[in-house]
Protein backbone atom coordinates (compact mmCIF):
# COMPACT_ATOMS: atom_id res chain seq x y z
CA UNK A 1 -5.00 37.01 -3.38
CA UNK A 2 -4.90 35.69 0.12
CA UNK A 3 -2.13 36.42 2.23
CA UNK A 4 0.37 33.42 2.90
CA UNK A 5 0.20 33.33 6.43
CA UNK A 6 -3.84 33.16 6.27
CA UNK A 7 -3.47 30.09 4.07
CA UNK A 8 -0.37 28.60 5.91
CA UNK A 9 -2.37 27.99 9.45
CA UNK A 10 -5.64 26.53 7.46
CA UNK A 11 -3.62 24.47 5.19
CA UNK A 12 -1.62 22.74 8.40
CA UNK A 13 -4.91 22.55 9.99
CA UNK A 14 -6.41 20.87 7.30
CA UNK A 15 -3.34 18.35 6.60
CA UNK A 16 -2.90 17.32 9.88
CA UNK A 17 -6.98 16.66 10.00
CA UNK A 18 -6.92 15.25 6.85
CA UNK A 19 -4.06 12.50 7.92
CA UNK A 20 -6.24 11.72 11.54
CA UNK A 21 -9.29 11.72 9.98
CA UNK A 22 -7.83 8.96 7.43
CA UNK A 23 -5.98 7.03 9.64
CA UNK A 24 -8.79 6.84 11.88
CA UNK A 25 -11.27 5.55 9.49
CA UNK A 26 -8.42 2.98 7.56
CA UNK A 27 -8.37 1.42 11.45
CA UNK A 28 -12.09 1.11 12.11
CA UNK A 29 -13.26 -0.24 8.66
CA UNK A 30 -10.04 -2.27 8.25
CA UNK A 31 -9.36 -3.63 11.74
CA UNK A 32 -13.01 -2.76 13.89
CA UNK A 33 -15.34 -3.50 11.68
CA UNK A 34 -13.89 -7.34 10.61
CA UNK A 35 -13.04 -7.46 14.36
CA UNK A 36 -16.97 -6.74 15.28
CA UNK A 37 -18.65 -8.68 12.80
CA UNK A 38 -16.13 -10.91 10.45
CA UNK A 39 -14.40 -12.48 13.36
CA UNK A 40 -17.66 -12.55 15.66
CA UNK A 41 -16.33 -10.87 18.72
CA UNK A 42 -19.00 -8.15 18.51
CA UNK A 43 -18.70 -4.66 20.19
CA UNK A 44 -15.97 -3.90 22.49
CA UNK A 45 -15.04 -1.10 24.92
CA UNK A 46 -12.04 -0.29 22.71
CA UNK A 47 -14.08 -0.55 19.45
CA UNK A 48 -16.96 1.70 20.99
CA UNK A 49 -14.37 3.88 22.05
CA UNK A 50 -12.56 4.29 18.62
CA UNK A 51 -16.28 5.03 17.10
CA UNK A 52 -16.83 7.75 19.49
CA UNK A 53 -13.42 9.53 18.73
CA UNK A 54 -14.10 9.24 15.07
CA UNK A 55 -17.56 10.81 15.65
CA UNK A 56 -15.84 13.86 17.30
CA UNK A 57 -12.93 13.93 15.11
CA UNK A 58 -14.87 14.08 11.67
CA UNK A 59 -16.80 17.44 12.62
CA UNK A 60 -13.32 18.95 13.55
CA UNK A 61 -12.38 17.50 9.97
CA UNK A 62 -15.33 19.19 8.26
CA UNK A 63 -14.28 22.73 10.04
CA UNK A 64 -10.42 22.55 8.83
CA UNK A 65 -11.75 22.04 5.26
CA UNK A 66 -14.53 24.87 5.77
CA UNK A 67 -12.12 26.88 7.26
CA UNK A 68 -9.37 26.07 3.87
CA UNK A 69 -12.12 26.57 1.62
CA UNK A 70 -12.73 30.15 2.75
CA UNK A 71 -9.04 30.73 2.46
CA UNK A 72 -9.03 29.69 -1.09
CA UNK A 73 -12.27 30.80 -2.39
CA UNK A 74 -13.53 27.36 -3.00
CA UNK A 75 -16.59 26.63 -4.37
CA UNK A 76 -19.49 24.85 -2.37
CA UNK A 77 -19.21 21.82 -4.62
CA UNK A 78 -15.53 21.50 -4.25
CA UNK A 79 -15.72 21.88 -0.43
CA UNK A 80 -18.28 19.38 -0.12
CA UNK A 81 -16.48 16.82 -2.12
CA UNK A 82 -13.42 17.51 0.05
CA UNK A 83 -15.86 17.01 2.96
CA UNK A 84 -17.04 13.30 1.40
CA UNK A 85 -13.62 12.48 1.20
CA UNK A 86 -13.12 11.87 4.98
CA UNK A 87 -15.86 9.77 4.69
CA UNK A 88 -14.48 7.34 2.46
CA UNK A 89 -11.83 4.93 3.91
CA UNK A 90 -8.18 6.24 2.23
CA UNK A 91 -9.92 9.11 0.40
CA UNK A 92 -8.63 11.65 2.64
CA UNK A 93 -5.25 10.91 1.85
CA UNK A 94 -6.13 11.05 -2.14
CA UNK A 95 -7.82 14.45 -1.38
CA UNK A 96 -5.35 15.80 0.79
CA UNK A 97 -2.85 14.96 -1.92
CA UNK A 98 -4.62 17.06 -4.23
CA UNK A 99 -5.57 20.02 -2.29
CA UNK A 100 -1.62 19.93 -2.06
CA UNK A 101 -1.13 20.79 -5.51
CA UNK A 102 -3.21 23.30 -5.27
CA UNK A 103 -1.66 24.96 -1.70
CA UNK A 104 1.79 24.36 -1.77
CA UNK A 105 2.68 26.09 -4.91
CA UNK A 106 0.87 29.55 -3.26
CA UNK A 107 3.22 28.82 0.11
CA UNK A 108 6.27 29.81 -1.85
C-alpha cells in the first residue's frame, strides 16, 4: 500500500482545494450570479474578478484530485466524478466528505 506520508501531502492538498474550490463557487452562483442578472446590476469589476480566480482555481482543483487519485489507485471514473464535483455548487464539500472516509482511516 501507499506510504502515509505520500497520501498525507495529497490528501491536505486536495481538502484544502476541495473547501476553496466550494466556497468559491457557493459565492458566485449564490451571491454573483443573482447580483449580475436577478438584481440587474450586470457585470462588475469585482464579479469579473471573482470569475477569473475561479477559472484559475478549478484547474489547480482538478490537479489535487489527479494528484490523490494516483495516491490511492483510483479509478478514471471515480476521479472524474470527484473532478465534476467542483463543478457543482456545494458538491465539493459532499465529495470531499466522502473521499474522507476513505483517507482518514489509512492516516492512522
Amino acid at each position: 500500500m501507499t506510504q502515509t506520508n505520500d497520501i498525507t501531502g495529497a490528501w491536505k492538498f486536495y481538502k484544502a482545494m476541495a473547501y476553496i474550490v466550494g466556497t468559491a463557487l457557493a459565492i458566485l452562483t449564490f451571491v454573483a450570479l443573482p447580483w449580475e442578472y436577478l438584481l440587474g446590476h450586470g457585470k462588475s469589476a469585482l464579479t469579473i474578478a471573482a470569475w477569473t480566480a475561479h477559472g484559475w482555481l478549478f484547474p489547480i482543483y482538478l490537479i489535487a484530485t489527479f494528484m490523490l487519485s494516483l495516491k490511492l489507485r483510483w479509478s478514471l471514473s471515480k476521479t472524474a466524478i470527484i473532478m465534476v464535483a467542483g463543478t457543482i455548487p456545494l458538491m465539493s464539500f459532499v465529495a470531499e466528505k466522502r473521499v474522507a472516509r476513505e483517507v482518514e482511516p489509512l492516516l492512522k
